[in-house]
Protein backbone atom coordinates (compact mmCIF):
# COMPACT_ATOMS: atom_id res chain seq x y z
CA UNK A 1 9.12 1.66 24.26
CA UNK A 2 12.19 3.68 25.20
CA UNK A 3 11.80 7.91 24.27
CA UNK A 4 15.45 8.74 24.75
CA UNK A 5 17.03 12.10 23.73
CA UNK A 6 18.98 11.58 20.34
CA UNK A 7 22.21 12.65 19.65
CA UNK A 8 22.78 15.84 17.82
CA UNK A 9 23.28 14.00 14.70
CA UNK A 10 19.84 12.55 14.49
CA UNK A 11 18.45 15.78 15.28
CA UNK A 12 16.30 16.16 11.82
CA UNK A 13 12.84 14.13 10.15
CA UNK A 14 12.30 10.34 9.47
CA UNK A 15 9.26 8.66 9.15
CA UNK A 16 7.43 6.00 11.05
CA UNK A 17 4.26 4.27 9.48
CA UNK A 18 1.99 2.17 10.56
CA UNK A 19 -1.06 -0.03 8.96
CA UNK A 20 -3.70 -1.78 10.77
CA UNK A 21 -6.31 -4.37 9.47
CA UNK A 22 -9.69 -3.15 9.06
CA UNK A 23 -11.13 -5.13 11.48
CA UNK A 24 -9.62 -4.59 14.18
CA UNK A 25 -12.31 -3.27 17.02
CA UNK A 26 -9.31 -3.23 20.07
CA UNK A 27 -6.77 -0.21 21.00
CA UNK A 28 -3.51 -0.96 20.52
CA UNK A 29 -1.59 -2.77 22.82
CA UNK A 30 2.14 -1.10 22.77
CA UNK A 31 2.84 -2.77 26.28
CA UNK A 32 5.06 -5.85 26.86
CA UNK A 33 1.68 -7.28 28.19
CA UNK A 34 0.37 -7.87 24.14
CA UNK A 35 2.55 -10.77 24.31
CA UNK A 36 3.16 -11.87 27.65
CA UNK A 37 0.06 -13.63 28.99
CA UNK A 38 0.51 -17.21 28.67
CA UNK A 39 3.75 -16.38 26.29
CA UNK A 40 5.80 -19.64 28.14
CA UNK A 41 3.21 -21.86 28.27
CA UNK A 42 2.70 -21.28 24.49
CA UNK A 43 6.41 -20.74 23.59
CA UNK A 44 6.55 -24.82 24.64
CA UNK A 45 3.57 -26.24 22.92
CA UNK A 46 4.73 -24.85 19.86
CA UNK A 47 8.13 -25.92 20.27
CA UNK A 48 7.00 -29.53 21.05
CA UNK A 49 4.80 -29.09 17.71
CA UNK A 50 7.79 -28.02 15.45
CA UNK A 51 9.61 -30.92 16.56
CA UNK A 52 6.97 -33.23 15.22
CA UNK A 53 6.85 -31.64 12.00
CA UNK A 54 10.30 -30.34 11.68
CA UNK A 55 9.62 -26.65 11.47
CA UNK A 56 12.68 -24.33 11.30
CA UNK A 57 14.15 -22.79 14.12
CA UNK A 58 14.45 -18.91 13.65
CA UNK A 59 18.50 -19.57 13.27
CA UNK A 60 17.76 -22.52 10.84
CA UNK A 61 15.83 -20.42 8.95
CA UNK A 62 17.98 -17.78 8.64
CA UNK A 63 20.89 -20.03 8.03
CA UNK A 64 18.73 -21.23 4.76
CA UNK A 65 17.66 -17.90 3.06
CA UNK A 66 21.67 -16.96 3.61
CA UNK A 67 22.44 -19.78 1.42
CA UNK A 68 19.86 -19.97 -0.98
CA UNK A 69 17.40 -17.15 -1.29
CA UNK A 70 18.20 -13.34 -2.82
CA UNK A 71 19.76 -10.85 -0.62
CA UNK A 72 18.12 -8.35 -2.40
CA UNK A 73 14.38 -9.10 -0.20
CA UNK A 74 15.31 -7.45 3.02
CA UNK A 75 13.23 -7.95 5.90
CA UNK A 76 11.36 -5.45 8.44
CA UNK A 77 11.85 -4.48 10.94
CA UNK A 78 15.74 -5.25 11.24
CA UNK A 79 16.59 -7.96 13.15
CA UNK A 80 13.58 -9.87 12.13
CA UNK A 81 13.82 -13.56 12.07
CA UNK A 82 10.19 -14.71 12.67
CA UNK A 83 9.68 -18.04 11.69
CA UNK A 84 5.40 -18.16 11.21
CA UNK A 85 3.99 -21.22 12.50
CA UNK A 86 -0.01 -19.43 11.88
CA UNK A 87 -1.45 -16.14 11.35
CA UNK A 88 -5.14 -15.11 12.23
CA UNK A 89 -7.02 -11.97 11.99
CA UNK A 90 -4.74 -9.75 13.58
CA UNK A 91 -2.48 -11.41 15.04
CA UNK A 92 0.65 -13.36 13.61
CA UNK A 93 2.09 -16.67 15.84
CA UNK A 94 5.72 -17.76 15.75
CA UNK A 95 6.95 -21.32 15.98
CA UNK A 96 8.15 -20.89 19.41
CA UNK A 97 4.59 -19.32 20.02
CA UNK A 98 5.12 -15.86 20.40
CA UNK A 99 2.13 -13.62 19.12
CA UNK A 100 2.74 -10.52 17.26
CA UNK A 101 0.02 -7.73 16.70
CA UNK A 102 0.29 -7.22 13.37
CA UNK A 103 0.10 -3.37 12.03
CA UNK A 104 2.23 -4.21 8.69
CA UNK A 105 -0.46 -6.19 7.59
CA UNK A 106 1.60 -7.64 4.80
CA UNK A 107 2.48 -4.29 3.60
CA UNK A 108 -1.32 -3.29 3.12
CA UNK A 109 -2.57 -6.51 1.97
CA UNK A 110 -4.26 -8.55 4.88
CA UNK A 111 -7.50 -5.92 5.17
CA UNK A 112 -9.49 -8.65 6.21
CA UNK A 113 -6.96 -10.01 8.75
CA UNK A 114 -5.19 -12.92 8.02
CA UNK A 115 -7.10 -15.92 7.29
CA UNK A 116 -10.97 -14.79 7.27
CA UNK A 117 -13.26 -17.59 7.57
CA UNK A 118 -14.72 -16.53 4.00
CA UNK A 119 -11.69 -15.79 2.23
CA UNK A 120 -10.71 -19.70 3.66
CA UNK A 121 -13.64 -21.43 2.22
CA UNK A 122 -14.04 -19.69 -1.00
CA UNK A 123 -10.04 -20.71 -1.72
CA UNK A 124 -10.35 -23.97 -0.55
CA UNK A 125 -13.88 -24.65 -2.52
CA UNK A 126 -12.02 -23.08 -5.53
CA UNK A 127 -9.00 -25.04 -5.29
CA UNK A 128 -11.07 -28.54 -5.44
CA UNK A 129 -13.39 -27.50 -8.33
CA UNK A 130 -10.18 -26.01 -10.61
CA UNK A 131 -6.68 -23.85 -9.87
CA UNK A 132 -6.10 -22.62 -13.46
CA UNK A 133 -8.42 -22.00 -15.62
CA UNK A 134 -6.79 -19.62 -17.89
CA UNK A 135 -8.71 -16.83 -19.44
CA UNK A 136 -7.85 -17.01 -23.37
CA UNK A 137 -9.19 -20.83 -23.15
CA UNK A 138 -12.41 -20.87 -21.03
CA UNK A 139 -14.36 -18.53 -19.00
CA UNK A 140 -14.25 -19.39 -15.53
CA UNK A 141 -17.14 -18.65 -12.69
CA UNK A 142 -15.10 -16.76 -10.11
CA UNK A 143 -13.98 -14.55 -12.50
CA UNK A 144 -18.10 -13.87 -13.69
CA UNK A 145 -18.39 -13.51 -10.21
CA UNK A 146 -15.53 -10.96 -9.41
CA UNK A 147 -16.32 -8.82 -12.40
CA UNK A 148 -20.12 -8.22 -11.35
CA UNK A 149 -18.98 -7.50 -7.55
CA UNK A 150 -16.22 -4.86 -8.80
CA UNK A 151 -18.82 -3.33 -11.13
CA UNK A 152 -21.04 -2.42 -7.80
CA UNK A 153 -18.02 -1.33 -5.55
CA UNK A 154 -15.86 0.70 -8.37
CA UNK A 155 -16.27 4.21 -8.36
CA UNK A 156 -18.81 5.56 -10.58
CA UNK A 157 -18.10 5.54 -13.98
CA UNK A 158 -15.37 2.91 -13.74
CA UNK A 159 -16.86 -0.51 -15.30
CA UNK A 160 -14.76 -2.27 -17.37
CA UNK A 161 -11.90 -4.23 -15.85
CA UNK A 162 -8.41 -6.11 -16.18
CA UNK A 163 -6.89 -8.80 -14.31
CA UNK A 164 -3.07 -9.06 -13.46
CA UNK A 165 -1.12 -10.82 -10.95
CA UNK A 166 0.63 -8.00 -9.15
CA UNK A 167 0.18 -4.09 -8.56
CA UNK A 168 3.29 -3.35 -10.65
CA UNK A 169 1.99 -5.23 -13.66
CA UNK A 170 -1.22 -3.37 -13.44
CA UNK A 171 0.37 0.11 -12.91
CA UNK A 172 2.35 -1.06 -16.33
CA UNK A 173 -1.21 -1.88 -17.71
CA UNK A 174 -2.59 1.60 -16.57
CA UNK A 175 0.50 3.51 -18.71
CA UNK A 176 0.45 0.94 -21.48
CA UNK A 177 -3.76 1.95 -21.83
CA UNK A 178 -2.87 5.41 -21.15
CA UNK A 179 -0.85 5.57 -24.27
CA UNK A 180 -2.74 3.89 -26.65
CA UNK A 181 -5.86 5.63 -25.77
CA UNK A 182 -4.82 9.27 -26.01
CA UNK A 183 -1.49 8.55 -28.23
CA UNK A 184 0.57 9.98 -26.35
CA UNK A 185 3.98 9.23 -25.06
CA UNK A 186 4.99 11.12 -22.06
CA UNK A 187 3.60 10.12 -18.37
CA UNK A 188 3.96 12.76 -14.66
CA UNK A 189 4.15 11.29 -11.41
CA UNK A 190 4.53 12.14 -8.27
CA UNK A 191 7.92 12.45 -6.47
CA UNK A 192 8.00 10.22 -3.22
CA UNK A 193 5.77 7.67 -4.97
CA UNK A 194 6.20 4.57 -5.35
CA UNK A 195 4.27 2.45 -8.19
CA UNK A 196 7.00 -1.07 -8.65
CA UNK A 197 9.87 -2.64 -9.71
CA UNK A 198 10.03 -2.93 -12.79
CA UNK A 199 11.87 -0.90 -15.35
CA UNK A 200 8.70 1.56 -16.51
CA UNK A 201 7.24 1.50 -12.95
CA UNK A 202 10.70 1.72 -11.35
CA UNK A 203 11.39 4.80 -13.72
CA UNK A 204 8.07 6.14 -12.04
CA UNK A 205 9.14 5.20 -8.57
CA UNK A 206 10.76 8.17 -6.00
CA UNK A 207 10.40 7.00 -2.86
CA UNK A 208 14.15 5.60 -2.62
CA UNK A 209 16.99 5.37 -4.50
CA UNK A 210 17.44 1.90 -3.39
CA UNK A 211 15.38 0.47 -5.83
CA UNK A 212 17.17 1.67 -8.83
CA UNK A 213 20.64 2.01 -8.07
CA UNK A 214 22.81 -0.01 -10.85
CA UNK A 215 19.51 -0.62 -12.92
CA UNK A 216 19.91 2.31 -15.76
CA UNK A 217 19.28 3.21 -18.16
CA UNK A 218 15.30 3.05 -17.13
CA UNK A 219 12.90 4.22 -19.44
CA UNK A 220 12.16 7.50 -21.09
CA UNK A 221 9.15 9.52 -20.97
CA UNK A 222 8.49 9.46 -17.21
CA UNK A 223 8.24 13.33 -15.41
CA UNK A 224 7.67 14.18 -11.80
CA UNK A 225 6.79 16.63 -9.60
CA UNK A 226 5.93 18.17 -6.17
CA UNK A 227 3.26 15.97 -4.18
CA UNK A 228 1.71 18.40 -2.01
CA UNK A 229 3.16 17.67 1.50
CA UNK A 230 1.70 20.56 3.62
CA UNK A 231 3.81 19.99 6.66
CA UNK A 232 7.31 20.69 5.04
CA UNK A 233 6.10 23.16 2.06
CA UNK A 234 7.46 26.43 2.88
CA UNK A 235 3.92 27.44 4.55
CA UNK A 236 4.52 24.52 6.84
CA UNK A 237 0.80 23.80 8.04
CA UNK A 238 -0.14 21.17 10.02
CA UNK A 239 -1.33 17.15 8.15
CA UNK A 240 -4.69 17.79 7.08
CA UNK A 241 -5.44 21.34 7.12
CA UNK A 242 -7.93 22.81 4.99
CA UNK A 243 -5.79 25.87 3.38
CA UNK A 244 -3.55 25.08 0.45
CA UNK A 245 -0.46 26.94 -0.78
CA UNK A 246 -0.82 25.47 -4.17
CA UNK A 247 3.17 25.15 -4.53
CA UNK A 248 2.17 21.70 -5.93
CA UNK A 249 -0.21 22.52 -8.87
CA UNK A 250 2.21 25.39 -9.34
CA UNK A 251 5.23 23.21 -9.76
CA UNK A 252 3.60 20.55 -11.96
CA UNK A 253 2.15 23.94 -14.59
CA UNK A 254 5.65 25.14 -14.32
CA UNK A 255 6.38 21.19 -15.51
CA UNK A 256 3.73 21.74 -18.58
CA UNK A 257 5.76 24.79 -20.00
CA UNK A 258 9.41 23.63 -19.39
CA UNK A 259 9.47 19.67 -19.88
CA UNK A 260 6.29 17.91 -21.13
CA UNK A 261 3.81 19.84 -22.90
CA UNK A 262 0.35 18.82 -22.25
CA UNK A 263 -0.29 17.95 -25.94
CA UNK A 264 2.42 15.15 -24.85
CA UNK A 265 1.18 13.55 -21.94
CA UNK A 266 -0.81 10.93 -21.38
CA UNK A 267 -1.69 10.41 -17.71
CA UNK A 268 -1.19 11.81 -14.55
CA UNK A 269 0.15 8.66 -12.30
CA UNK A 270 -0.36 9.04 -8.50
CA UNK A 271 -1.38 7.56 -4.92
CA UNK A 272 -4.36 9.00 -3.77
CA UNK A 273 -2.59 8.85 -0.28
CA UNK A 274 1.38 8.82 -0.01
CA UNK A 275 2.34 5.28 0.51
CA UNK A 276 6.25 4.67 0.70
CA UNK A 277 6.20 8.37 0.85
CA UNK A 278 5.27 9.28 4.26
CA UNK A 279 1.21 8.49 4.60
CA UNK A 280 0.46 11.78 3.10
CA UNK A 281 -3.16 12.98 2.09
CA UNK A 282 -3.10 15.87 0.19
CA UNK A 283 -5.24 18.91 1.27
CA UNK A 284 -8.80 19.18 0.07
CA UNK A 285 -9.17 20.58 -3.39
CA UNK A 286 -5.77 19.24 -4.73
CA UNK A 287 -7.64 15.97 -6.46
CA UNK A 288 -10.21 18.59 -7.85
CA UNK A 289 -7.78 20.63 -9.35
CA UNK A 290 -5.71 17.60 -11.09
CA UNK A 291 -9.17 16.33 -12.18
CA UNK A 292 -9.78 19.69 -13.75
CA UNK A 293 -6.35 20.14 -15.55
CA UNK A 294 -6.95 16.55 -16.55
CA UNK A 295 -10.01 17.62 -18.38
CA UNK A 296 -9.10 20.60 -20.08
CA UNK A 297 -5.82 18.92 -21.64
CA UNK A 298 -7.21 15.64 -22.73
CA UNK A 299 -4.91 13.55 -20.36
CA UNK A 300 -5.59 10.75 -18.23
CA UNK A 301 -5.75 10.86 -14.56
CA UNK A 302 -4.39 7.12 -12.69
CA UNK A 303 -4.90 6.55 -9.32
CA UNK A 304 -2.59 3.91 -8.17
CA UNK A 305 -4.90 2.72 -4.86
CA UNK A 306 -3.07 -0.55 -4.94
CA UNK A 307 -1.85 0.39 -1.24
CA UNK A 308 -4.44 2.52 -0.57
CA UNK A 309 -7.98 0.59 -1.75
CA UNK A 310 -10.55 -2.13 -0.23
CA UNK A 311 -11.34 -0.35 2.59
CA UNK A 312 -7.92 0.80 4.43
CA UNK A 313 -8.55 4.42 4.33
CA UNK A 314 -12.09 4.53 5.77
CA UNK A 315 -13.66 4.28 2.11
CA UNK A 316 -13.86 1.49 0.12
CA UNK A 317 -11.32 3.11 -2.34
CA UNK A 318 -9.08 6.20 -1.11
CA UNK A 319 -10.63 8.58 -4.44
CA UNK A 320 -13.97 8.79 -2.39
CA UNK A 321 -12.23 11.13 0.30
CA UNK A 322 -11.71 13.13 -3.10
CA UNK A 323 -15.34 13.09 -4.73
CA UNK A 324 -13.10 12.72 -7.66
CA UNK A 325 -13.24 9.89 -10.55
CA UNK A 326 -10.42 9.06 -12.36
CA UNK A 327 -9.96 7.68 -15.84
CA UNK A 328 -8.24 4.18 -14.80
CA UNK A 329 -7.72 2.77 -11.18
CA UNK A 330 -5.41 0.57 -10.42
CA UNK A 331 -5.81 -1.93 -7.49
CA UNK A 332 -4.33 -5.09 -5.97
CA UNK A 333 -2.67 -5.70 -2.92
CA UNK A 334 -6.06 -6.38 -0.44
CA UNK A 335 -8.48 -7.16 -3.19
CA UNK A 336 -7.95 -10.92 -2.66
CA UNK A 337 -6.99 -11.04 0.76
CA UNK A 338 -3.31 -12.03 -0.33
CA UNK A 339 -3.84 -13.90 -3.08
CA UNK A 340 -2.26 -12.73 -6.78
CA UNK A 341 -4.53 -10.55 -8.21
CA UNK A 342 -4.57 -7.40 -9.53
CA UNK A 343 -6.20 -5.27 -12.16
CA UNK A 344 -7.17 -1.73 -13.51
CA UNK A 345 -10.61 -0.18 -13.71
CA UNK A 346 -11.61 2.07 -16.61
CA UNK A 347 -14.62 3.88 -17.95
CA UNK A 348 -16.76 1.77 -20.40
CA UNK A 349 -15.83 3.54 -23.32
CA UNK A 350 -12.18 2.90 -22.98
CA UNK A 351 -10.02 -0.16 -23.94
CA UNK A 352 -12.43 -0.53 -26.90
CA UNK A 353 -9.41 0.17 -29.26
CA UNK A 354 -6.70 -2.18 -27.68
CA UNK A 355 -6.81 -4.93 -30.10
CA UNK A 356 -7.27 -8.45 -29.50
CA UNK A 357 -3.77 -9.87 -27.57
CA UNK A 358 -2.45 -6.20 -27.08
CA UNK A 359 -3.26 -7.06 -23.41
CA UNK A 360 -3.27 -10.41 -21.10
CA UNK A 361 -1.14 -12.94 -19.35
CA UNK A 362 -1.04 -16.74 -18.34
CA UNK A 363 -2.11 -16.11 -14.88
CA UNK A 364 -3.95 -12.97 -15.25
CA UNK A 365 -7.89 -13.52 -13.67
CA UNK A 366 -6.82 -16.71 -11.84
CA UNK A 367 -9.82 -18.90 -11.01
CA UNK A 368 -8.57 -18.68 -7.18
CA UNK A 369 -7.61 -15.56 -6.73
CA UNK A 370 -11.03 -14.44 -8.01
CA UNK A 371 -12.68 -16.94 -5.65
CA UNK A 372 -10.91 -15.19 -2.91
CA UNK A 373 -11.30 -11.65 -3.79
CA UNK A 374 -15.45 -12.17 -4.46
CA UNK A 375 -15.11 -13.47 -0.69
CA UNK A 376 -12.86 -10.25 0.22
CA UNK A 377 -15.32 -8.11 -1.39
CA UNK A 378 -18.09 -9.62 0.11
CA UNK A 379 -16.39 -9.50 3.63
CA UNK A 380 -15.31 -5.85 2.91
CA UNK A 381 -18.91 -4.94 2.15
CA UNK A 382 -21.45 -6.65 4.59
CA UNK A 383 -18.83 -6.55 7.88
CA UNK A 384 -18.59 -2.81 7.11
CA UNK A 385 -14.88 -3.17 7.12
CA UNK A 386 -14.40 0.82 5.89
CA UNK A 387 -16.38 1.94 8.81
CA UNK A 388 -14.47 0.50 10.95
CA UNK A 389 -11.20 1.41 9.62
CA UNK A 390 -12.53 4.55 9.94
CA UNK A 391 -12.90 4.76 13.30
CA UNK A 392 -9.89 2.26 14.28
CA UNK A 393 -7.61 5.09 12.57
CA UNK A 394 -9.33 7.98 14.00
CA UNK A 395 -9.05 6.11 17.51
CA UNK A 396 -5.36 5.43 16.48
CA UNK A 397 -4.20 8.90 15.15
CA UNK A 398 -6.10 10.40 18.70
CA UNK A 399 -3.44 8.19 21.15
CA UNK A 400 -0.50 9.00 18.97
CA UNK A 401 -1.49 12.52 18.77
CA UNK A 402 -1.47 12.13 22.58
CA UNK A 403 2.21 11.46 22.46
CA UNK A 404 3.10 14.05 20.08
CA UNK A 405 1.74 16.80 22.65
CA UNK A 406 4.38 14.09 25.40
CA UNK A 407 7.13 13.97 23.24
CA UNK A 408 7.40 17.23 21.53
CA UNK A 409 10.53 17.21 21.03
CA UNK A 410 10.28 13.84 19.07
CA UNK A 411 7.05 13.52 17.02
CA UNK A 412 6.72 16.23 14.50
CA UNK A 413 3.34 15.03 12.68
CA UNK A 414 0.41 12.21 12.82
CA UNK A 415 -1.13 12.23 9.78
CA UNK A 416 -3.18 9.62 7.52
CA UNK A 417 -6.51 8.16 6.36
CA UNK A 418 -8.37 5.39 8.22
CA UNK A 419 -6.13 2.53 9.57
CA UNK A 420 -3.51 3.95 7.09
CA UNK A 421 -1.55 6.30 9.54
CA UNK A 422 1.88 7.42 9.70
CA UNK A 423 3.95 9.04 12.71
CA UNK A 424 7.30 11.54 11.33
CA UNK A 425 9.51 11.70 13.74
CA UNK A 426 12.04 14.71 14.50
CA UNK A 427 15.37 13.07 13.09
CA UNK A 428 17.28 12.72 10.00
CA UNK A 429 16.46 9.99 7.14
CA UNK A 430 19.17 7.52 7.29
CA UNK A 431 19.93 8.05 10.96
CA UNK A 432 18.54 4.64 12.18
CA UNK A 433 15.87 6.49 14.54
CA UNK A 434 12.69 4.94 13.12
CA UNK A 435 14.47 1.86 12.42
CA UNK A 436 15.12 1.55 16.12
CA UNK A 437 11.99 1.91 17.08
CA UNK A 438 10.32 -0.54 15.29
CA UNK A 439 13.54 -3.02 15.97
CA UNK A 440 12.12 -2.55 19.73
CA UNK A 441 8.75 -2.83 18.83
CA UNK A 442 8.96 -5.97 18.12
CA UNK A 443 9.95 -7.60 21.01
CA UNK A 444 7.31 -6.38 22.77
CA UNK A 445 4.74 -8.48 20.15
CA UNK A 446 4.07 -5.21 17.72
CA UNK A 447 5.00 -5.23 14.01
CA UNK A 448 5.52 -1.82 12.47
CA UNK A 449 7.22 -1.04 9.63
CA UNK A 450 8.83 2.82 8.68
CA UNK A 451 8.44 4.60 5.55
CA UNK A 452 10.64 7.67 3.65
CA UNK A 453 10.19 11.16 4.59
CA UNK A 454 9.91 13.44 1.62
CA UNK A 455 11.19 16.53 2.92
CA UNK A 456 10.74 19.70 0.26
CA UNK A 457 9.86 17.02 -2.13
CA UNK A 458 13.03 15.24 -1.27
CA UNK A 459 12.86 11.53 -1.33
């Protein structure tokens, strides 16, 4: 890729991220020569293939979602019109058979890589023996099955479970148990988060503006405050350091005395690691501390690790970095390889006064989703899939640390947990910077995707 100097109006922070299946065991390969070998050769096979079964064309395609599908589902990086013909393990194949290295991973999902021989038979077993087998009218096996192997990977503590389809409707499941449990109304998250689209998660989202804009009045009840982002507090240490300012735990007491008393809050929502946010980990001690206030004020600590669990930070979920358990964890995303499924874990002694119907859903615990999350699990587990994200990331955030100390000028921090690392530029959100480089990227066969810098807590 192209380093060129920017133009003084650029001159200021974005943010670059970049995700990477667990699996992976090679460096990667930001050369044109990821996609060239045998790229022509390919490129015409799988154009004589499309013909016989009538695949769109990249400008067909386009031409289609212009006319038919919402406008409001933008694609990344810009400029991308990548018809998929196949994707497996890492790598994604286009109808004209270009390959693509692919670090967006489905936006955290594909942990496993695409398409792992286990996740593929359990589905496809699943699929011939029943599809919906809904949970109010029988009890079906993968779900028997999926509830024993959570109970032996959740942290400890957490074991007693919920199914949804999608991270949002869990994160709504998380508040809405929150709530009842402590009877309490009011909820704190974290600014620069980012927890759905809906109106309750949406009021808890900060990551962009985009999401919301034209959609008030959202609802009440929802507080943030400082994430700590040690890199642009005002003691501006480096990603990762070991000494803490404590501007953040400072700015969410200053939150208990002037807008929600403790004695009305019921949880404390947030990422274990930044997501939309900028890939931030906050500095050892700060999970301790929330954990502590937690405990003294009878409120509920959520981590959302529906970007950040199975695996892609090195641990199986992101809260082990933390030695910290927290009342109710929310995953999806990863847990079933791609599939819809989602859920919250809680401590045995809680949801015991939600009454029958307060909680469920038509395809909540679907029969094949479980199938394919028992194989994810299973996959995660015995191919030591956090291990190796471990040291895929550390290998990672080593090379791109290697061209921060080249391109000074350009890379202000590498930062990040296992495969889940993120690169800030030097340049100013909204300039197009980031954007441009992934744009490039992807010509030369690498998917990237960029993220929000949060810049003084900023979104």
């Amino acid at each position: 890729m192209s380093w060129r100097t920017p133009s003084r109006r650029r001159r200021f922070h974005f943010l670059f991220s970049l995700s990477l299946p667990t699996h992976t065991r090679k460096m990667l390969p930001i050369a044109r020569a990821a996609a060239a070998a045998g790229a022509g050769a390919a490129r015409a096979a799988a154009a004589a293939m499309a013909g016989t079964r009538g695949a769109h064309t990249s400008a067909s395609a386009v031409a289609l979602l212009e006319k038919h599908f919402s406008p409001a589902v933008p694609r990344a990086p810009r400029g991308n019109n990548i018809v998929v013909d196949h994707a497996k393990g890492c790598w994604i194949t286009a109808v004209d058979g270009k390959k693509y290295l692919d670090l967006q991973t489905g936006i955290g999902v594909a942990n496993t890589g695409h398409a792992h021989p286990r996740v593929v038979a359990a589905v496809q077993a699943q699929v011939a023996k029943g599809i919906h087998l809904q949970q109010n009218c029988v009890i079906s096996q993968p779900v028997l099955e999926l509830l024993d192997r959570l109970s032996k990977v959740a942290p400890p503590g957490l074991s007693r479970f919920f199914f949804n389809c999608t991270g949002t409707e869990a994160v709504e499941s998380a508040v809405k148990l929150a709530r009842h449990e402590t009877g309490r109304q009011n909820v704190i998250t974290f600014k620069g988060g980012f927890h759905g689209r809906s109106l309750t998660t949406l009021a808890m989202t900060s990551s962009k503006t985009a999401y919301g804009v034209g959609y008030g009045p959202l609802p009440s009840g929802i507080f943030q405050t400082q994430f700590p982002m040690c890199v642009h507090c005002n003691c501006a240490r480096p990603s990762g350091t070991d000494c803490c300012c404590n501007a953040a735990l400072e700015s969410l007491n200053t939150l208990f005395k002037e807008t929600t008393a403790p004695s009305d809050t019921a949880a404390i929502v947030l990422e274990p690691v930044l997501g939309e946010g900028g890939y931030v980990a906050p500095p050892p001690g700060f999970f301790k501390a929330l954990r502590a206030l937690c405990d003294k004020h009878g409120i509920m600590l959520v981590a959302d690790e529906v970007q950040t669990g199975v695996g892609r930070t090195g641990t199986m979920w992101a809260v082990e970095h933390e030695g910290v358990t927290p009342d109710i964890m929310v995953f999806a995303k990863a847990i079933a390889s791609g599939l819809p499924l989602s859920g919250i874990a809680t401590r045995g002694d809680m949801m015991k006064k939600s009454p029958p119907g307060s909680m469920g859903g038509t395809f909540g615990a679907n029969a094949v989703s479980a199938a394919a999350a028992v194989a994810t699990l299973d996959a995660v587990v015995e191919e030591k899939m956090p291990a190796n994200a471990a040291a895929r990331g550390a290998q990672l955030s080593a090379a791109l640390r290697g061209l921060q100390t080249r391109f000074p000028d350009h890379i202000l921090d590498v930062r990040g947990r296992g495969c889940m690392v993120g690169l800030e530029f030097k340049h100013a959100p909204g300039s197009g910077f980031a954007g441009d480089v992934t744009a490039n990227c992807m010509p030369e066969g690498l998917l990237l995707f960029t993220a929000v810098s949060v810049i003084g807590g900023r979104g």
